[in-house]
Structure formats: C-alpha cells, structure tokens
Protein backbone atom coordinates (compact mmCIF):
# COMPACT_ATOMS: atom_id res chain seq x y z
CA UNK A 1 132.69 145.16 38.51
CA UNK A 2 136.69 144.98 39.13
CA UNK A 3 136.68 141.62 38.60
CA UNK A 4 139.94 140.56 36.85
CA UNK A 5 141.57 143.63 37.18
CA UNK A 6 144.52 143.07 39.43
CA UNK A 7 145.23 140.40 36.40
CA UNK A 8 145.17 142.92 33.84
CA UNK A 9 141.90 140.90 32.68
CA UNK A 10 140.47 143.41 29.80
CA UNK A 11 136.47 144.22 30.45
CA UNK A 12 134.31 142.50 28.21
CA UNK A 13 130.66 142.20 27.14
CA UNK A 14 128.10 140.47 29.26
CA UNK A 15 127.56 136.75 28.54
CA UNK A 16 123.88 137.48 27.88
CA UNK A 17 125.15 139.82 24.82
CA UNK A 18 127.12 137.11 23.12
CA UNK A 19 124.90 134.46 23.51
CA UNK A 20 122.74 137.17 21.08
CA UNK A 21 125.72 137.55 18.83
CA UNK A 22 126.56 134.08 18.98
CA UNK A 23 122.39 133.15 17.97
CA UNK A 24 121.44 135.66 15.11
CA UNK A 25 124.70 134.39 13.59
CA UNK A 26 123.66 130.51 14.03
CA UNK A 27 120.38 131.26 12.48
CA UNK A 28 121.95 132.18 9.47
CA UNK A 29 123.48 128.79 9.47
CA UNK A 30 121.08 126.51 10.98
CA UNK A 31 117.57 127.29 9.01
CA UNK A 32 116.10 124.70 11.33
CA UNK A 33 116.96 126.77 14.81
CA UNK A 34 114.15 128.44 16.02
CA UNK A 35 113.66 130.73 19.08
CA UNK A 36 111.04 131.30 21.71
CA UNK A 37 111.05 133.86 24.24
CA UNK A 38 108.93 135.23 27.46
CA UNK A 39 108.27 138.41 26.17
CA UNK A 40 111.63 139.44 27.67
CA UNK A 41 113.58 139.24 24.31
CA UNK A 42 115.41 143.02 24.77
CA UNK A 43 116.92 141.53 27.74
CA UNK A 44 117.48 137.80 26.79
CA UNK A 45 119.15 139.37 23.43
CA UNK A 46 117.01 137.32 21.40
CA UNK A 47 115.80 139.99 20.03
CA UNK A 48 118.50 140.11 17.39
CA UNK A 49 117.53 136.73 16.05
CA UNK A 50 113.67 137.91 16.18
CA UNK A 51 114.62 141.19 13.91
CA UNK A 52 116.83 138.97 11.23
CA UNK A 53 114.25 136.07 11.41
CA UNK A 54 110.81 136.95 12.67
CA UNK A 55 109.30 133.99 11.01
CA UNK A 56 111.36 131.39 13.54
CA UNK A 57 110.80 133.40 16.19
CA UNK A 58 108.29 133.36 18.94
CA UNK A 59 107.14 135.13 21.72
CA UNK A 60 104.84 133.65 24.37
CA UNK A 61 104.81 135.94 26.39
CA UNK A 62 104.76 136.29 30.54
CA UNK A 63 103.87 132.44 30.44
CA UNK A 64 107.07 130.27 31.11
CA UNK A 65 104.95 127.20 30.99
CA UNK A 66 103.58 127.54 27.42
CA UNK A 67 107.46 129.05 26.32
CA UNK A 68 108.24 125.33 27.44
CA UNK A 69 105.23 123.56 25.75
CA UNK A 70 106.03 125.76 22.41
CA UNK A 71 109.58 124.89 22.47
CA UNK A 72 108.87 121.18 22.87
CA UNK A 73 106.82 120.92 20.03
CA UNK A 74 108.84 122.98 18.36
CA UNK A 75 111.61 120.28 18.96
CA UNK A 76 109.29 116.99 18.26
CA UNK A 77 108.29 118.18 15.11
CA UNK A 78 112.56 117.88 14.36
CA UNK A 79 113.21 121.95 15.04
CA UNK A 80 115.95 122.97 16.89
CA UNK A 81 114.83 125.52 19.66
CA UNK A 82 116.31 127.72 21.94
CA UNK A 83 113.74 128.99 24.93
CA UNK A 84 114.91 131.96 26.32
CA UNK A 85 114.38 133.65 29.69
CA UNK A 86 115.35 135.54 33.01
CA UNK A 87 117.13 132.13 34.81
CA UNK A 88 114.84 132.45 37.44
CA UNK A 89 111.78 132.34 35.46
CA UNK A 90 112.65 129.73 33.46
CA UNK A 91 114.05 127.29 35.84
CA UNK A 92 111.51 127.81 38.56
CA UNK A 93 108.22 129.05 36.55
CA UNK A 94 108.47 125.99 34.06
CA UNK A 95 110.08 123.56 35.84
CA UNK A 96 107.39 120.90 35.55
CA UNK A 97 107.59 121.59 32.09
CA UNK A 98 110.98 121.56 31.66
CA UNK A 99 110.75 117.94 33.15
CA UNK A 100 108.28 116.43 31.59
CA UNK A 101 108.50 118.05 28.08
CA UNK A 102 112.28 118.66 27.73
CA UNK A 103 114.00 116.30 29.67
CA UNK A 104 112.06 113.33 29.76
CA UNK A 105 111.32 112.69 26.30
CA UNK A 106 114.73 113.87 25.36
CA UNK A 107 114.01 116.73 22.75
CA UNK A 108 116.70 118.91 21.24
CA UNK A 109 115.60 122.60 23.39
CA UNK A 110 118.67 124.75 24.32
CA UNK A 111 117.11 126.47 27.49
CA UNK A 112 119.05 129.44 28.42
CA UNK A 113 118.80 130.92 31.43
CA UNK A 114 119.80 135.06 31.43
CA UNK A 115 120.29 137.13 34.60
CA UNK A 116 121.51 134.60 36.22
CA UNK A 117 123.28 135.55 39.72
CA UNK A 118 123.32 137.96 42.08
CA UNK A 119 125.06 140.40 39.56
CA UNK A 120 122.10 141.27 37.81
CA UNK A 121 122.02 143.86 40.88
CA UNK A 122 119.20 146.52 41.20
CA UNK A 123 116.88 143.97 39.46
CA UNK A 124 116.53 142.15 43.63
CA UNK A 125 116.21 138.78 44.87
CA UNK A 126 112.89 137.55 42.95
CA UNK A 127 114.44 137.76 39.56
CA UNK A 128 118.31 136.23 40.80
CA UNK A 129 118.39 132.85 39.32
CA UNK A 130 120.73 131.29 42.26
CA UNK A 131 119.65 127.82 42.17
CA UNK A 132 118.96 127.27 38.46
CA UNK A 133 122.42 125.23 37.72
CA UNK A 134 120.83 123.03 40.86
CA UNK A 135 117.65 122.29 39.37
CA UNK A 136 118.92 121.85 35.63
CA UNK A 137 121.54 119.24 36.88
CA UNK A 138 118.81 117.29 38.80
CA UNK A 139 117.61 116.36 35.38
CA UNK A 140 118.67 113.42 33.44
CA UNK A 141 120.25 113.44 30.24
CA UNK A 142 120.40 117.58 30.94
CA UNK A 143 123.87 119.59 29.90
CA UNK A 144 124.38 122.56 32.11
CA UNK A 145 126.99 124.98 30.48
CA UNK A 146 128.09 128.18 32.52
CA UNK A 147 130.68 130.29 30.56
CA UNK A 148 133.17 132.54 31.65
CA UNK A 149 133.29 135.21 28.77
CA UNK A 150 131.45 136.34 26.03
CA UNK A 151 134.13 134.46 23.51
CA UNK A 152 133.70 131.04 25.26
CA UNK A 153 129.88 132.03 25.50
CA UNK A 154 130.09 132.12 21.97
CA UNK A 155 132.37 128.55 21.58
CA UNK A 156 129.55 127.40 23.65
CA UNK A 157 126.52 127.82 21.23
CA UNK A 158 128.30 126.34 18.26
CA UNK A 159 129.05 123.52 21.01
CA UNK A 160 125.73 122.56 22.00
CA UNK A 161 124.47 123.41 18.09
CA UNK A 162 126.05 120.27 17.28
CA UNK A 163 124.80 118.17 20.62
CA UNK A 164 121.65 116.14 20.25
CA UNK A 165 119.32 116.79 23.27
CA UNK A 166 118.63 119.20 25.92
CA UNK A 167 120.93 121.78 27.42
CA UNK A 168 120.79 124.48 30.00
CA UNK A 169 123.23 127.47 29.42
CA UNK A 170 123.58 130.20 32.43
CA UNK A 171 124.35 133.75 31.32
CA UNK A 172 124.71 137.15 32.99
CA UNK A 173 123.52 140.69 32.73
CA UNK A 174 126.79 142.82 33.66
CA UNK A 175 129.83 142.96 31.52
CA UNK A 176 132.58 140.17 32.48
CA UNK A 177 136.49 140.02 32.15
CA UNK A 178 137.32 138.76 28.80
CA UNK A 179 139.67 135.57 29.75
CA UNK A 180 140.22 133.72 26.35
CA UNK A 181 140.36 135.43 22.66
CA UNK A 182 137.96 134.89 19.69
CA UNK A 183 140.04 131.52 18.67
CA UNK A 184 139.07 130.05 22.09
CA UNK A 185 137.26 125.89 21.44
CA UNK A 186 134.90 124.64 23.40
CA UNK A 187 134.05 121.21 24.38
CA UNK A 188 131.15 119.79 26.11
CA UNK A 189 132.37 117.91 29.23
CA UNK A 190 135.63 119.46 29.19
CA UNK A 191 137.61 121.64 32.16
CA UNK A 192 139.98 123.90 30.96
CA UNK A 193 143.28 124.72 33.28
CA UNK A 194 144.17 128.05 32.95
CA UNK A 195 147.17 128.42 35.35
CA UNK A 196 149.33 125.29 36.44
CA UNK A 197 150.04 124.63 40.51
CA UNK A 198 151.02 122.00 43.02
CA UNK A 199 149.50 123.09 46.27
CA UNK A 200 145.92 124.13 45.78
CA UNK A 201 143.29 123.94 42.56
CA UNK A 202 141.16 126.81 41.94
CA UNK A 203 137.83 124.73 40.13
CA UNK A 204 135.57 127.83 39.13
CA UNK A 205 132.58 128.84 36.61
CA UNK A 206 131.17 132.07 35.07
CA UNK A 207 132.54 134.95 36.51
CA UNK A 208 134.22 133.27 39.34
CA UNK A 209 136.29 132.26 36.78
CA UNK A 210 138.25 136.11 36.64
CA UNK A 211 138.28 135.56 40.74
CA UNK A 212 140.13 132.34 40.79
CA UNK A 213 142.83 133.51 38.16
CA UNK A 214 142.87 137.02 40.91
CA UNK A 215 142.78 134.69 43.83
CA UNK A 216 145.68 132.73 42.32
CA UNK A 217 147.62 135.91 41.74
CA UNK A 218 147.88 136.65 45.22
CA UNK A 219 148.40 133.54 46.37
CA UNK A 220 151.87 133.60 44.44
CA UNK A 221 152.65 136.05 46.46
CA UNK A 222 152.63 134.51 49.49
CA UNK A 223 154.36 131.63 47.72
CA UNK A 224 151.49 129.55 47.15
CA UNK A 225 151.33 127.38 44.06
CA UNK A 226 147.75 127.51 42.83
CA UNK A 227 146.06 125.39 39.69
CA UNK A 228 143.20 127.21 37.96
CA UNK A 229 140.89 125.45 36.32
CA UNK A 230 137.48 127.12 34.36
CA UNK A 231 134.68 124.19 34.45
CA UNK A 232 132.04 125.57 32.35
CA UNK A 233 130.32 122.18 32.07
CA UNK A 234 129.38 121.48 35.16
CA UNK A 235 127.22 118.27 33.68
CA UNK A 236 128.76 116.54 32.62
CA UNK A 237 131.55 117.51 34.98
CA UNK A 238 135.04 116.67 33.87
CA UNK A 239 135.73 113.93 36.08
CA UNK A 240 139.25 113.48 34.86
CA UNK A 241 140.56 116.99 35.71
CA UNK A 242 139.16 116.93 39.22
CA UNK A 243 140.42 113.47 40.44
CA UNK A 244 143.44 115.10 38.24
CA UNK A 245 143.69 118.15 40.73
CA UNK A 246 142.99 116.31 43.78
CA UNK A 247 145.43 113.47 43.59
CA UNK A 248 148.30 116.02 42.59
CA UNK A 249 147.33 119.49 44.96
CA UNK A 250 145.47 118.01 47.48
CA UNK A 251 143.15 120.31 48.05
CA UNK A 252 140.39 121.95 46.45
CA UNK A 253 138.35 125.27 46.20
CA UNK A 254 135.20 125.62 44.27
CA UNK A 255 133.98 129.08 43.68
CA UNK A 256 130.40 129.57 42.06
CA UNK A 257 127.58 132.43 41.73
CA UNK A 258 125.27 129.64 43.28
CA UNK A 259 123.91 128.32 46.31
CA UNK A 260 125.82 126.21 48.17
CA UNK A 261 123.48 122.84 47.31
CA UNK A 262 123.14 121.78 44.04
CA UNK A 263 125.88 123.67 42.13
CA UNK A 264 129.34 122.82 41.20
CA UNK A 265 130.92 122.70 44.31
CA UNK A 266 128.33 119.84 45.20
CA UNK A 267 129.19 118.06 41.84
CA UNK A 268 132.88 118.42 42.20
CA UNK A 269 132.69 117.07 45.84
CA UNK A 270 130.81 113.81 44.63
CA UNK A 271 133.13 113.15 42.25
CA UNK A 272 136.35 113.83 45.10
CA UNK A 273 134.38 111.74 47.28
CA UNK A 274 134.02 108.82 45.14
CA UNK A 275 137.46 108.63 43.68
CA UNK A 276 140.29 110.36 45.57
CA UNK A 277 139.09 112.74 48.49
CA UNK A 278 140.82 115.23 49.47
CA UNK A 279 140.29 118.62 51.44
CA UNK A 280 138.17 121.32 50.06
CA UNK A 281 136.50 124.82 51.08
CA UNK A 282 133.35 126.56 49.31
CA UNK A 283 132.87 129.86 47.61
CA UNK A 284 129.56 130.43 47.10
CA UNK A 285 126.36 132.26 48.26
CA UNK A 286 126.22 129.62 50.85
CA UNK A 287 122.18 129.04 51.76
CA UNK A 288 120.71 132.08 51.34
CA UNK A 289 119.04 134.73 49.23
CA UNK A 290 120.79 138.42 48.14
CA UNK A 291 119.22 141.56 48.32
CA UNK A 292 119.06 144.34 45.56
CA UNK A 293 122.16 146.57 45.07
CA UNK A 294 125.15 147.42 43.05
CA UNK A 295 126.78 143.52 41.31
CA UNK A 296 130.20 144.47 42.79
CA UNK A 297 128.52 145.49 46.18
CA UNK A 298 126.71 142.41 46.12
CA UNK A 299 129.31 140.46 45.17
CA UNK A 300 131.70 141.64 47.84
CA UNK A 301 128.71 141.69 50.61
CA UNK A 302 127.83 138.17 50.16
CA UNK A 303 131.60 136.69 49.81
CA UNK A 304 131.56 136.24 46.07
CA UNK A 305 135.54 137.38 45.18
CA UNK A 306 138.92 137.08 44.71
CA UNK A 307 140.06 137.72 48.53
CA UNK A 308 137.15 135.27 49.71
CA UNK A 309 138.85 132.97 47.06
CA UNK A 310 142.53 133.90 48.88
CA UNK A 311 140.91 133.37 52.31
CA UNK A 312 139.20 129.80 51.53
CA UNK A 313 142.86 128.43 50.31
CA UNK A 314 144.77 129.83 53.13
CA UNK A 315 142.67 127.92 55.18
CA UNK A 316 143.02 124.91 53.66
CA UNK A 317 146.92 125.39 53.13
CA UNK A 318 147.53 125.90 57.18
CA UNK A 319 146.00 122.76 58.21
C-alpha cells in the first residue's frame, strides 16, 4: 500500500505483528496473562507468546465458541486472557459468547480481532472483519481500540494491560505507515490531534489514519485548513475532542475501514448530534461487502483513501 507516502510517512510493520511483539513481551511481565487462540496463531502472531510460554497458552482450535468459553473461565478464575482470532471469526462466530460470557459478567478477556478490513486482500470477503468495531461497541461496558501503527499498537496493549474488564482491539494483516515513534503514550478514551486546522477536522482510525494526514496535505494546497485527529478508541469515544472540532471547524469527516453503520463515523455523529451539530461527510465502505484482490486495489476500488478523503471535505467546504 502507498498509504502515507505523499507525507513522507515511513512503511511500517502490520498492526497484527506488534500486537505479537507487544504480547510475548507482556507475558514476561504479567505471569497471570494467558492466551487462547483458534488454531490460527501463525497469523494472529500469538504464536510468539505460545513458543516463550506454552504452558499459558491455548489453542482451541476451529471453534470460536469454546475460544470464548475457555477465555472466560480463564478470566473468572482471576487470569488475564487474551482470545485471539481472524476479526471476522471472532466477532461473528462467537458473538453469543462474547455476550454472554465476556461482556455481561464483566470478565477481564482482551479479544483481538486480526485481519480486520478489506486490506487483508486475496484472503476475500468471508474472512474481512468489516463490521466487527459495530458489533463490539453494541456491547456494554466493551472498549474497542483500533490503532494506527504498530508503535501505538504496542502503547495500546500496555494500555488495556492495566484496564479492568473487557476490550476489543482491531488489527491488520498488511504493513501500515509508521505515524508516531517508539516513545508514543496511549490512553484509553483519548483522541490524539495530529495536525492543527480551522476549516475542516479529519476524525480517523487504523490506517485511515495515514489517509487523513495525506488528505490534509492536499488540502493545504488548495488553501484549506484541515485538523487531524487519530481516534483509536472509538468506545469510549473522546467526546471532548469532537464537540472540540465541531464547535471550532465546523465540519467534520470521518474516515474508517468499516461499514458505514455501527463504526466510528456513527459514534462520532451521536455525539455531534447531541452536543453541537455540525456538517459532516463519510469515508467508509458504505453498506456493502468487498471482493478479493490486491489491499491497495481494494482500497482504492471501494473509496477507502486519501483523494476520497480530499473529495468528502471539498464537498463540505463549498456549501
């Protein structure tokens, strides 16, 4: 993917691949973390944990349910757990389980959700996880984290380490633009503005991030002043740095690797809604499913970039 190019954004590792990193190196800290996986631990990365700590590891195999079930007892007997899987078979496979043994009783499971988005690519539509953030949000007491980068990927498991209850965290297969450093901090419920502006704001997650700060870029040129802002928790959404953007730009453009329902365009909205509205456009993959292909023809096909970014804000700028 170009993504973050035009910026001089430098390639970086996939999100997926630092959430590994990031885990192993917990485990060494946390002797209570423990992982379980759907037999898909090569891909999830959790494999790196399973090699350094095979006894607090676990794989159940092509049975999302029972990764659920194992993780929640896991978590009532006082065990940290992550559950690891493809997004979509995590969020849709389990989600009963999820519900009812996660959320409801309130137990400390870190699900994470890899190959998320259409830029997983080749894999095709069944294993896209495009409505995941949707269903994890519908959830009380859920967290749902998407990161930009593998070093705020990273900032983001020591995060929700420390938090006491469930969390969903989104990460991708393909390699992403690095946007922060190693020293980057992460806080749960916390936007983070990247570029300041007084016409337009630029909310964005995960990889959309690197299109916003592109987007932004060319809008400068055509002497457009546009506020960037990364929200990797989309719950709880930063309420502050929306009502923030809207009372000071005025208008608003939410890009996301997501359907149009359910994501964070639809959380940003209520909150502009319910405290200072304003006018706003949507980048997203709208209400439909992808189709198997390259992630940057994908991507581009199905409106998912910088220039769709650029187009959405010049609309709202000529009314």
């Amino acid at each position: 993917m170009n993504l973050g190019a035009s910026v001089g954004l430098t390639m970086g590792k996939a999100t997926r691949d630092a959430f590994g990193e990031a885990l192993r190196a917990l485990g060494a800290e946390h002797p209570e973390l423990y992982v379980v996986d759907g037999d898909v631990a090569n891909s999830t990365r959790t494999e790196w944990f399973a090699k350094d700590y095979p006894d607090r590891f676990f794989n159940a195999g092509i049975a999302e349910s029972n990764l659920v079930g194992v993780a929640s007892g896991l978590a009532a007997a006082g065990k940290t757990v992550v559950a690891a899987s493809f997004a979509a078979f995590l969020m849709c496979n389990a989600y009963d389980q999820i519900r009812m043994g996660v959320a409801f009783p309130h137990l400390n499971v870190k699900l994470v959700g890899s190959h998320a988005g259409i830029s997983i690519g080749e894999d095709g539509p069944s294993q896209m996880g495009i409505e995941d953030v949707a269903l994890a949000c519908a959830l009380p007491g859920m967290t749902v984290i998407v990161p930009s980068d593998e070093h705020q990927t990273r900032a983001a498991m020591r995060a929700l380490m420390s938090h006491e209850g469930p969390v969903y965290l989104r990460v991708g297969r393909s390699g992403v633009p690095q946007i922060y450093d190693e020293h980057v901090s992460f806080e749960i419920g916390k936007a983070i503005q990247l570029r300041d502006g007084s016409d337009i704001t630029l909310i964005a997650d995960g990889l959309m991030v690197a299109a916003a700060l592109e987007a932004a870029e060319q809008l400068a040129k055509e002497n457009v002043s546009a506020r960037v802002l990364d929200m990797p928790t989309v719950k709880p959404i930063d309420v502050e740095a929306v009502v923030k953007a809207s009372q000071e730009t005025g208008a608003i453009v939410v890009a996301e690797e997501h359907l149009h329902h359910g994501g964070l365009g639809s959380v940003v909205a209520s909150v502009v809604a319910r405290t200072h509205p304003c006018r706003m456009r949507f980048v997203d993959l709208k209400d439909t499913f992808a189709t198997s292909g390259t992630a940057e023809d994908l991507l581009e096909h199905f409106g998912l970039t910088g220039q769709d970014i650029v187009a959405a804000a010049r609309e709202l700028i000529s009314r």
